[in-house]
PDB file of N, CA and C in Angstrom:
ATOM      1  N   UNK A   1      14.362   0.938 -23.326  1.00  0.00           N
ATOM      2  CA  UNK A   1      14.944  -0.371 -23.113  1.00  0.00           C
ATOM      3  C   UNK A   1      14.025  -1.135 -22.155  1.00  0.00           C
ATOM      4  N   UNK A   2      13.596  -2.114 -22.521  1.00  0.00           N
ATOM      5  CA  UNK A   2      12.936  -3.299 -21.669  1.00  0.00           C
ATOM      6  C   UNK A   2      13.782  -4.480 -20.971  1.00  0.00           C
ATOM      7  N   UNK A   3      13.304  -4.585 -19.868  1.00  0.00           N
ATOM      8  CA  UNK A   3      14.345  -5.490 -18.866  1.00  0.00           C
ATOM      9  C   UNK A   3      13.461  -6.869 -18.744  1.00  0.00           C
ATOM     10  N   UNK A   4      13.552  -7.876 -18.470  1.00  0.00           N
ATOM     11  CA  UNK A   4      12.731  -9.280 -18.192  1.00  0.00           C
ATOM     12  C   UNK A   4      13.613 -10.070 -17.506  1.00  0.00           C
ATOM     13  N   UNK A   5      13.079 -10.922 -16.169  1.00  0.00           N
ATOM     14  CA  UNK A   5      14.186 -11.985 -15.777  1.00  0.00           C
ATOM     15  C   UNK A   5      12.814 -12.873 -15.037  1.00  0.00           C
ATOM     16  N   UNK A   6      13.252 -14.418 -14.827  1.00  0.00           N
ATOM     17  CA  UNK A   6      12.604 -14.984 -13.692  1.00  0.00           C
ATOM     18  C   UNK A   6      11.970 -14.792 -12.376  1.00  0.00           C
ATOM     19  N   UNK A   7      11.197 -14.300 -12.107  1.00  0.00           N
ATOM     20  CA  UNK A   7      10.785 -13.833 -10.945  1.00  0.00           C
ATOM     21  C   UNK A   7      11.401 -14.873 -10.074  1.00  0.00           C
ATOM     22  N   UNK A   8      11.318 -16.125  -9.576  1.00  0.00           N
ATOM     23  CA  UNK A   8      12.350 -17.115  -8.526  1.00  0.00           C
ATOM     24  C   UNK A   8      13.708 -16.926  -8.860  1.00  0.00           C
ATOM     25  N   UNK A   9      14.445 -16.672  -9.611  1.00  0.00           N
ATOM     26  CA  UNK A   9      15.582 -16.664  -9.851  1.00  0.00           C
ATOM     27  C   UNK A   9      16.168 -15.257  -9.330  1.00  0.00           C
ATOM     28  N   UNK A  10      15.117 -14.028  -9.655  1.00  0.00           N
ATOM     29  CA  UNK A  10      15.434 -13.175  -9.159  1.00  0.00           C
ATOM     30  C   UNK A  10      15.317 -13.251  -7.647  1.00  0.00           C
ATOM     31  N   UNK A  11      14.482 -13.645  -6.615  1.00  0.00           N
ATOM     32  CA  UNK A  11      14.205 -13.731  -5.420  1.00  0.00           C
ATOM     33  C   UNK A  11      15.470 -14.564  -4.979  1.00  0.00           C
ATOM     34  N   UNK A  12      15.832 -15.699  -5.724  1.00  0.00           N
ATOM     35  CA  UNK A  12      16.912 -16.254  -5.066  1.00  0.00           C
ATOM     36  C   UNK A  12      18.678 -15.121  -5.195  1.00  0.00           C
ATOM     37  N   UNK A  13      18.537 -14.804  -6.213  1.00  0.00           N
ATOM     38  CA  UNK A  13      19.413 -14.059  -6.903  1.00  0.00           C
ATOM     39  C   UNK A  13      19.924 -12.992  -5.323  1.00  0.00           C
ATOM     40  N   UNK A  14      18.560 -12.049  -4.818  1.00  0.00           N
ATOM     41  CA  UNK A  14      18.393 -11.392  -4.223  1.00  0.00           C
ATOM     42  C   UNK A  14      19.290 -12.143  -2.135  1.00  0.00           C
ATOM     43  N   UNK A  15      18.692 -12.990  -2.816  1.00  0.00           N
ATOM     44  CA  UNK A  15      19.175 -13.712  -0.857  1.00  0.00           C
ATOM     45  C   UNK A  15      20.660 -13.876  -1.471  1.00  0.00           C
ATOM     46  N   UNK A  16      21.084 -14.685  -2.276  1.00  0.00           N
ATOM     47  CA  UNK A  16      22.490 -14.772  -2.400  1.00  0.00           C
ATOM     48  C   UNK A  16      23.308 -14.133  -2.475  1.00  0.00           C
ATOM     49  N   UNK A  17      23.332 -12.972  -3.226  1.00  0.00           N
ATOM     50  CA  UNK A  17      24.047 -11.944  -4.083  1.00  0.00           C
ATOM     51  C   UNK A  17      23.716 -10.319  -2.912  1.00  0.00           C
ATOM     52  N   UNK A  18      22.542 -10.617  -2.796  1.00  0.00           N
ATOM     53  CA  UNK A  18      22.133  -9.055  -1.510  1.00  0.00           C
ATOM     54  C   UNK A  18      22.081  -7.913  -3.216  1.00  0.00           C
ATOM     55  N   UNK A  19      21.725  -8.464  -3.731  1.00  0.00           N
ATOM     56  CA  UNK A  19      21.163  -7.520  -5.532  1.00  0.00           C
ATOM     57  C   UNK A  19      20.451  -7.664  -5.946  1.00  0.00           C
ATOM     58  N   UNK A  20      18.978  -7.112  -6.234  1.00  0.00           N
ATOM     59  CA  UNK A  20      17.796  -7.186  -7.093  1.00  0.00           C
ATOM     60  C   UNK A  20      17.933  -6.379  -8.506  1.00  0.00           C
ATOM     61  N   UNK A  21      17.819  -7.523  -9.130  1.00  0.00           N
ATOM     62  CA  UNK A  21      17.215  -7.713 -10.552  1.00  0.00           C
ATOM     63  C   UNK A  21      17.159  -5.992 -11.069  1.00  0.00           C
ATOM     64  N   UNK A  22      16.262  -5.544 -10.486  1.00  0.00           N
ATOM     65  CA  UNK A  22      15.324  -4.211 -10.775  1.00  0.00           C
ATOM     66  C   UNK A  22      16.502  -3.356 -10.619  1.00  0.00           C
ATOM     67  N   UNK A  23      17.227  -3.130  -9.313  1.00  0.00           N
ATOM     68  CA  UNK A  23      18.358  -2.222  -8.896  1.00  0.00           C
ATOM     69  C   UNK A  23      19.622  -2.649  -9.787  1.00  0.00           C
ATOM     70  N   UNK A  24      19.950  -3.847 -10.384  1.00  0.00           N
ATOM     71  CA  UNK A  24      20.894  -4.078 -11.210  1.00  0.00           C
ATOM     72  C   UNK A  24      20.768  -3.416 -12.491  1.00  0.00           C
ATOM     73  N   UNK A  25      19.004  -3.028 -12.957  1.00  0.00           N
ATOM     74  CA  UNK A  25      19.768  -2.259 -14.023  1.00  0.00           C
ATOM     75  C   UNK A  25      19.540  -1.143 -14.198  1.00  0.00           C
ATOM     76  N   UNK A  26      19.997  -0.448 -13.289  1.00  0.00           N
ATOM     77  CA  UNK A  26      20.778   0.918 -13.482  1.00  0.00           C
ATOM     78  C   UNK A  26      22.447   0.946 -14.092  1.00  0.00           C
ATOM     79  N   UNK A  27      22.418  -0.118 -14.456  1.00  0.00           N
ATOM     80  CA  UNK A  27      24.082  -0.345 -15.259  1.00  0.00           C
ATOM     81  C   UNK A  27      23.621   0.214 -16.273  1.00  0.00           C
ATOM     82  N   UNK A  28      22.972  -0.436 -17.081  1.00  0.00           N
ATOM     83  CA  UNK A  28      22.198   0.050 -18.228  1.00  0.00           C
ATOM     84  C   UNK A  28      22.144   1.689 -18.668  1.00  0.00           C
ATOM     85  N   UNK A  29      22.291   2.330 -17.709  1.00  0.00           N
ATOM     86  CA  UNK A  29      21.560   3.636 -18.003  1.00  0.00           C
ATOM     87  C   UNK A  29      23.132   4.863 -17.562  1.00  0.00           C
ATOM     88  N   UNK A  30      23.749   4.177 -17.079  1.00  0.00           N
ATOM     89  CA  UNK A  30      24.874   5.231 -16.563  1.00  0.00           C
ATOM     90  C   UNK A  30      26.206   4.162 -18.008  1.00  0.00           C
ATOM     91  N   UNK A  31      27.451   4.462 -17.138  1.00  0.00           N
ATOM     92  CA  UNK A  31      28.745   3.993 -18.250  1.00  0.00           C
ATOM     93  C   UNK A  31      29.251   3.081 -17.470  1.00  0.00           C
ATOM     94  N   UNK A  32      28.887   1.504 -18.825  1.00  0.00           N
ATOM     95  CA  UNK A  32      29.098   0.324 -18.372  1.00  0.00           C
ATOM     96  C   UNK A  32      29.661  -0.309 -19.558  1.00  0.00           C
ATOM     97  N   UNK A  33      30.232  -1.596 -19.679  1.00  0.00           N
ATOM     98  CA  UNK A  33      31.019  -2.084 -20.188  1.00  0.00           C
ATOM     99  C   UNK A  33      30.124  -3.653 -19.908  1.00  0.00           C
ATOM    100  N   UNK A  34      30.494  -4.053 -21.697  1.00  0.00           N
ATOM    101  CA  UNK A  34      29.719  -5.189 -22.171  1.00  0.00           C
ATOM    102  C   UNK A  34      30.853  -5.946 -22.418  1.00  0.00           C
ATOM    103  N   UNK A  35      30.818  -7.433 -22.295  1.00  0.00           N
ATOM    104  CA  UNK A  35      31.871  -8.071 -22.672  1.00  0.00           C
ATOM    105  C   UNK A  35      31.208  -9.659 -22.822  1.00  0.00           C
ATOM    106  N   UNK A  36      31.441 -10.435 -24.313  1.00  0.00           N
ATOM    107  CA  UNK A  36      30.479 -11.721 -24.290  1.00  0.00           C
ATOM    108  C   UNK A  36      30.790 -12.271 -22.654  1.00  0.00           C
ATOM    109  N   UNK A  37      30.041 -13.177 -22.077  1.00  0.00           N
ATOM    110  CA  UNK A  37      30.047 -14.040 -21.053  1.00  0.00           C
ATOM    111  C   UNK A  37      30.904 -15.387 -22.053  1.00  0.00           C
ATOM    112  N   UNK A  38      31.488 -16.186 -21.218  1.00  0.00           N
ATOM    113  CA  UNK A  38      31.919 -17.600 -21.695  1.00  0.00           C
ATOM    114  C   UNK A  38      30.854 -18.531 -21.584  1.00  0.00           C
ATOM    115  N   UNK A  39      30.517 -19.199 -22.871  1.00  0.00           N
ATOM    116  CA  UNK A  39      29.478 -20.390 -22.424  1.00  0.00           C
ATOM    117  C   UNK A  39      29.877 -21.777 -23.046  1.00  0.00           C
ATOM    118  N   UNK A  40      29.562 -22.338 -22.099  1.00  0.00           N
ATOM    119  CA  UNK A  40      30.095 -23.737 -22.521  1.00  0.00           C
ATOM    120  C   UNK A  40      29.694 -24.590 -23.405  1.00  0.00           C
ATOM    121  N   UNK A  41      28.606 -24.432 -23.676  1.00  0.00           N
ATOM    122  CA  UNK A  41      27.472 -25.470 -24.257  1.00  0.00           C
ATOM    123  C   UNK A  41      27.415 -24.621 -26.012  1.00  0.00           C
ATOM    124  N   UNK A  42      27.639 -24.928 -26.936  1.00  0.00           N
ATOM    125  CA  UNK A  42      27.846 -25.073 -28.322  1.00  0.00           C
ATOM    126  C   UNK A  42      26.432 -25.139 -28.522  1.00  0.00           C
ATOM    127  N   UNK A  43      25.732 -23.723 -28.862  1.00  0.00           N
ATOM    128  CA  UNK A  43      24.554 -23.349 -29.700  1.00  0.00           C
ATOM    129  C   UNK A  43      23.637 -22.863 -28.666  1.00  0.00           C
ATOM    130  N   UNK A  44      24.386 -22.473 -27.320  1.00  0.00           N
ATOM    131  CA  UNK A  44      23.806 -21.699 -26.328  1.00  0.00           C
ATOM    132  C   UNK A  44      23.504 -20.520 -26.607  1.00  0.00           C
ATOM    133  N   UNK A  45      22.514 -19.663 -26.169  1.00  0.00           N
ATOM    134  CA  UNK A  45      22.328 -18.335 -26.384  1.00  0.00           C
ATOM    135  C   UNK A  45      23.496 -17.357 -26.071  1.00  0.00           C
ATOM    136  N   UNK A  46      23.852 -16.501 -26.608  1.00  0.00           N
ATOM    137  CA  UNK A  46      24.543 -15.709 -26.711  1.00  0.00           C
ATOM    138  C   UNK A  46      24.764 -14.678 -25.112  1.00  0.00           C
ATOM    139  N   UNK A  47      25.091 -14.786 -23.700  1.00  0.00           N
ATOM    140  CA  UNK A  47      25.490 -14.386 -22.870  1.00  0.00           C
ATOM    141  C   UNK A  47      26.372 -13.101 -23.341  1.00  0.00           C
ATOM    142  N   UNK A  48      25.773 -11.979 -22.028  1.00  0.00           N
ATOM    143  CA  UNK A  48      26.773 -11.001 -21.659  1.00  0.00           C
ATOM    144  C   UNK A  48      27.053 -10.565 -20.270  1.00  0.00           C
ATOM    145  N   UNK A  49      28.150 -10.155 -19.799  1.00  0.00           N
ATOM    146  CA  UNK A  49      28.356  -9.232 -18.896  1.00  0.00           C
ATOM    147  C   UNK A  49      28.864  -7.609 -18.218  1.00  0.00           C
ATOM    148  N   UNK A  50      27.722  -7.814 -18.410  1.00  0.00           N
ATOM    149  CA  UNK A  50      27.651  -5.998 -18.559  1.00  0.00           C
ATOM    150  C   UNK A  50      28.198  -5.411 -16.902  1.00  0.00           C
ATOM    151  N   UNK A  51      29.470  -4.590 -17.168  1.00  0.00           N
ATOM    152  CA  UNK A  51      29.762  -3.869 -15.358  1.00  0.00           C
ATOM    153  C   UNK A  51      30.112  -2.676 -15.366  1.00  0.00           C
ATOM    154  N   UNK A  52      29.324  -2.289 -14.296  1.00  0.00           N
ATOM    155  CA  UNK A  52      29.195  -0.891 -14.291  1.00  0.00           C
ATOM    156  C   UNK A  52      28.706  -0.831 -12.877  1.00  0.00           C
ATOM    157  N   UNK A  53      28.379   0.413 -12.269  1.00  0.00           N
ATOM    158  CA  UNK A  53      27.831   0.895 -10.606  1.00  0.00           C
ATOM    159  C   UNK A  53      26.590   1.144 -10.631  1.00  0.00           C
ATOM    160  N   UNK A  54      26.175   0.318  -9.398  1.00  0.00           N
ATOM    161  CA  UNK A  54      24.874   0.368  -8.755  1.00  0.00           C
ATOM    162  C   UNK A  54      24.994   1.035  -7.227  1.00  0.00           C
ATOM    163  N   UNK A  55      24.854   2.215  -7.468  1.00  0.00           N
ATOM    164  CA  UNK A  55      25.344   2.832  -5.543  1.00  0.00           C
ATOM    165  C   UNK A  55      26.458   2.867  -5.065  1.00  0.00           C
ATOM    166  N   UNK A  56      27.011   3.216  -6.055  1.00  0.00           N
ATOM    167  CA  UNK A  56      28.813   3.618  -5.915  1.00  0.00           C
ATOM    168  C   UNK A  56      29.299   1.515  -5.831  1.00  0.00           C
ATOM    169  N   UNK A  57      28.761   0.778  -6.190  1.00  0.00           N
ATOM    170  CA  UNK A  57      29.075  -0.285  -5.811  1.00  0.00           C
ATOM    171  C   UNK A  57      29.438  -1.038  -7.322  1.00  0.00           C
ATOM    172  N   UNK A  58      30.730  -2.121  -7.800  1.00  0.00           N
ATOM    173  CA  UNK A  58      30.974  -2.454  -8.811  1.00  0.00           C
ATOM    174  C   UNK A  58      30.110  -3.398  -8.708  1.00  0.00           C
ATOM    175  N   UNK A  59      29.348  -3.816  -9.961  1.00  0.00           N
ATOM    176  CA  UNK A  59      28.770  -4.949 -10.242  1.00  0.00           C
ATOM    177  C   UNK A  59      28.845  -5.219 -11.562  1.00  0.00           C
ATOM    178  N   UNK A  60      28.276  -6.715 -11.773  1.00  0.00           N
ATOM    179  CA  UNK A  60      28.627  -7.749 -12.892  1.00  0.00           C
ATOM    180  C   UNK A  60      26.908  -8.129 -12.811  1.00  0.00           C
ATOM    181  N   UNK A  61      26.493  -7.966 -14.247  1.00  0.00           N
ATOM    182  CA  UNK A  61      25.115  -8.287 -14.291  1.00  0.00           C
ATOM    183  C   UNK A  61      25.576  -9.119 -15.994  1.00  0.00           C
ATOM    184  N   UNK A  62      24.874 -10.851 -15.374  1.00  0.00           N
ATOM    185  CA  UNK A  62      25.038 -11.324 -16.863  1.00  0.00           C
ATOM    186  C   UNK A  62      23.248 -11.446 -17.221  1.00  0.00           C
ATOM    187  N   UNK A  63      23.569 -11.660 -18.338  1.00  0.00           N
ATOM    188  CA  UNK A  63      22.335 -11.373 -19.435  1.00  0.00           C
ATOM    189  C   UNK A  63      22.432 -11.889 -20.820  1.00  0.00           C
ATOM    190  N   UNK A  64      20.939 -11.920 -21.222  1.00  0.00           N
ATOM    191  CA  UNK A  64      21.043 -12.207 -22.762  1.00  0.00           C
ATOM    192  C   UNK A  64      20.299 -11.229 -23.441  1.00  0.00           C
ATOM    193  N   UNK A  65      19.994 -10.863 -24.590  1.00  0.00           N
ATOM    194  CA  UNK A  65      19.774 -10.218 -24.935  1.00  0.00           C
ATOM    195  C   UNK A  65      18.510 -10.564 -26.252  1.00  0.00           C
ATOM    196  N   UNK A  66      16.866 -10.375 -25.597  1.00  0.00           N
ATOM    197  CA  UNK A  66      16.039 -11.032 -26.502  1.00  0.00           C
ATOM    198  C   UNK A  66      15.053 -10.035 -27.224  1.00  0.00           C
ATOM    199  N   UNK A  67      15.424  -9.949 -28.393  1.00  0.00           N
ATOM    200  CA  UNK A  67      15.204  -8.966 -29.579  1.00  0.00           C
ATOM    201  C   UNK A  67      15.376  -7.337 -29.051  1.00  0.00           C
ATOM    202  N   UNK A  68      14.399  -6.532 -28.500  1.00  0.00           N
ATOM    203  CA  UNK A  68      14.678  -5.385 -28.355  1.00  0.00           C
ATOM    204  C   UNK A  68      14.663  -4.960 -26.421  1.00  0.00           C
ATOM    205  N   UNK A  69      14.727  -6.832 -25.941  1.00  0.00           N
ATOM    206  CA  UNK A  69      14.981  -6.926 -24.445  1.00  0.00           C
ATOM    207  C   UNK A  69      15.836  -7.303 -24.033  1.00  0.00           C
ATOM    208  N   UNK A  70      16.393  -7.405 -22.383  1.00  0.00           N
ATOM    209  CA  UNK A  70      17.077  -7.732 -22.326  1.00  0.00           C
ATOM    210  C   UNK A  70      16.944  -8.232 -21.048  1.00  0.00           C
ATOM    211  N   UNK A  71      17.274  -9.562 -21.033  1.00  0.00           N
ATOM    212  CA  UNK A  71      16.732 -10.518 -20.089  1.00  0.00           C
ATOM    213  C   UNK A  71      18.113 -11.065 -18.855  1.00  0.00           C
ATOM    214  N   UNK A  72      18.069 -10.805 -17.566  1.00  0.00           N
ATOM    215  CA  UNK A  72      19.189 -10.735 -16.411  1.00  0.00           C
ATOM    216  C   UNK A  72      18.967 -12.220 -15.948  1.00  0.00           C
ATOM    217  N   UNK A  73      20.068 -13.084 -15.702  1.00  0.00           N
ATOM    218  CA  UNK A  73      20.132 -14.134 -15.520  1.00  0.00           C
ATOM    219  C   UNK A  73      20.675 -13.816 -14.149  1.00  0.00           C
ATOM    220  N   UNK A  74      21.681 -13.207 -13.885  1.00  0.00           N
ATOM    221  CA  UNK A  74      22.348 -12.921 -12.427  1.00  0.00           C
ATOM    222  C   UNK A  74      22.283 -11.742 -12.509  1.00  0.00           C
ATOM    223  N   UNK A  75      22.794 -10.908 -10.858  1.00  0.00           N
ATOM    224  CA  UNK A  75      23.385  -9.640 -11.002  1.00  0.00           C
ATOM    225  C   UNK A  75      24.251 -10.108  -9.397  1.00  0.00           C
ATOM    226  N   UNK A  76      25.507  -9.907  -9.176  1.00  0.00           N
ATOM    227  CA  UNK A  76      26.473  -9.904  -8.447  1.00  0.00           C
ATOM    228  C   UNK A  76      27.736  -8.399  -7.962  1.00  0.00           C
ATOM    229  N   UNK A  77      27.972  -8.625  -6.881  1.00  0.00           N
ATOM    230  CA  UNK A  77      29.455  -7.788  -7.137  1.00  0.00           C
ATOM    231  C   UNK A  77      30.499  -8.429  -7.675  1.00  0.00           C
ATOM    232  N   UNK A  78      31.077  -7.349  -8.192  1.00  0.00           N
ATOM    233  CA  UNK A  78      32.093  -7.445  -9.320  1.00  0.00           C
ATOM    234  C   UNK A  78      33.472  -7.749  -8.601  1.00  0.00           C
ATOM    235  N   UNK A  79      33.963  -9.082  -9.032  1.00  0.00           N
ATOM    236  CA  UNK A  79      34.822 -10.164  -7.974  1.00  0.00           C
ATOM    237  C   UNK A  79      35.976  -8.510  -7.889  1.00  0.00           C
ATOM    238  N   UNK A  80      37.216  -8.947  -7.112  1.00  0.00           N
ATOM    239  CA  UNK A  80      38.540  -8.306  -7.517  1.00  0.00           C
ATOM    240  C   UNK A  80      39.032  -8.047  -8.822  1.00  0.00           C
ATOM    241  N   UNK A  81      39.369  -9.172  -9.525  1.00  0.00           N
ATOM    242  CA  UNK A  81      39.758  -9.294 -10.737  1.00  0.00           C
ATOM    243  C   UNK A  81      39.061  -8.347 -11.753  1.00  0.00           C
ATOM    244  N   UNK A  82      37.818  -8.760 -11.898  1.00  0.00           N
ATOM    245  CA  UNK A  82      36.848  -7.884 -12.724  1.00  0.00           C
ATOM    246  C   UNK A  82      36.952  -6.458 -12.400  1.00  0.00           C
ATOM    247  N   UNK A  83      37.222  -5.682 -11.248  1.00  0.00           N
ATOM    248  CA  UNK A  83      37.305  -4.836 -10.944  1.00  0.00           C
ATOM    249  C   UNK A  83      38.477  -4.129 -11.452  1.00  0.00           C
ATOM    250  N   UNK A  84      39.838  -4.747 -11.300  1.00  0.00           N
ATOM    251  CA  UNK A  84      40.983  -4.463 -12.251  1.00  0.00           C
ATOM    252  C   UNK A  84      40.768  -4.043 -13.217  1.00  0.00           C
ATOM    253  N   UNK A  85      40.413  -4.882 -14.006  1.00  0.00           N
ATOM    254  CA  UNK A  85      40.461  -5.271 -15.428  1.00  0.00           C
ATOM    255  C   UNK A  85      39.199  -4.564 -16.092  1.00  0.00           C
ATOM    256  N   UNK A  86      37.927  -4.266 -15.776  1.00  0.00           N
ATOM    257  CA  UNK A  86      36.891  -3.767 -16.126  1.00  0.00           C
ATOM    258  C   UNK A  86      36.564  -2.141 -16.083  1.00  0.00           C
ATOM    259  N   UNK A  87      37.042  -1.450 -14.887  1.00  0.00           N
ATOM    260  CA  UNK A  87      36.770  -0.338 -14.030  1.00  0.00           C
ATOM    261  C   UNK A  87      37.461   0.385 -14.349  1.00  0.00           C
TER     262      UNK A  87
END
């Protein structure tokens, strides 16, 4: 599996969130749960959010998914709710 994201987006990603890109996907590789993302915009690329643990920690990594890659737009902790409902 191949991973790709913005290098600035990831750096910002990183100050906001306290999650790098790189360490987010270890979702990928352990037992995680895919679910489309909501997008607003009509003929947008196809969004997901994939959650699963990074260091005993819940997280929400959204993404798209480009041919046999898969490209991280965010990676966050996984609000309350998501945690319910996902975990």
């Amino acid at each position: 599996m191949e991973f790709d994201w913005d290098e600035e987006k990831r750096r910002t990603n990183l100050i906001k969130h306290g999650i790098d890109f790189m360490t987010a996907t270890q979702i990928f590789w352990g037992r995680f749960r895919e679910v489309p993302a909501k997008t607003s915009l009509e003929g947008q690329e196809a969004r997901y959010v994939g959650f699963g643990y990074v260091n005993s920690v819940a997280v929400a990594v959204v993404y798209v998914k480009v041919g046999k890659s898969i490209r991280i737009i965010s990676a966050r902790r996984a609000s309350r709710r998501e945690r319910k409902k996902y975990y």
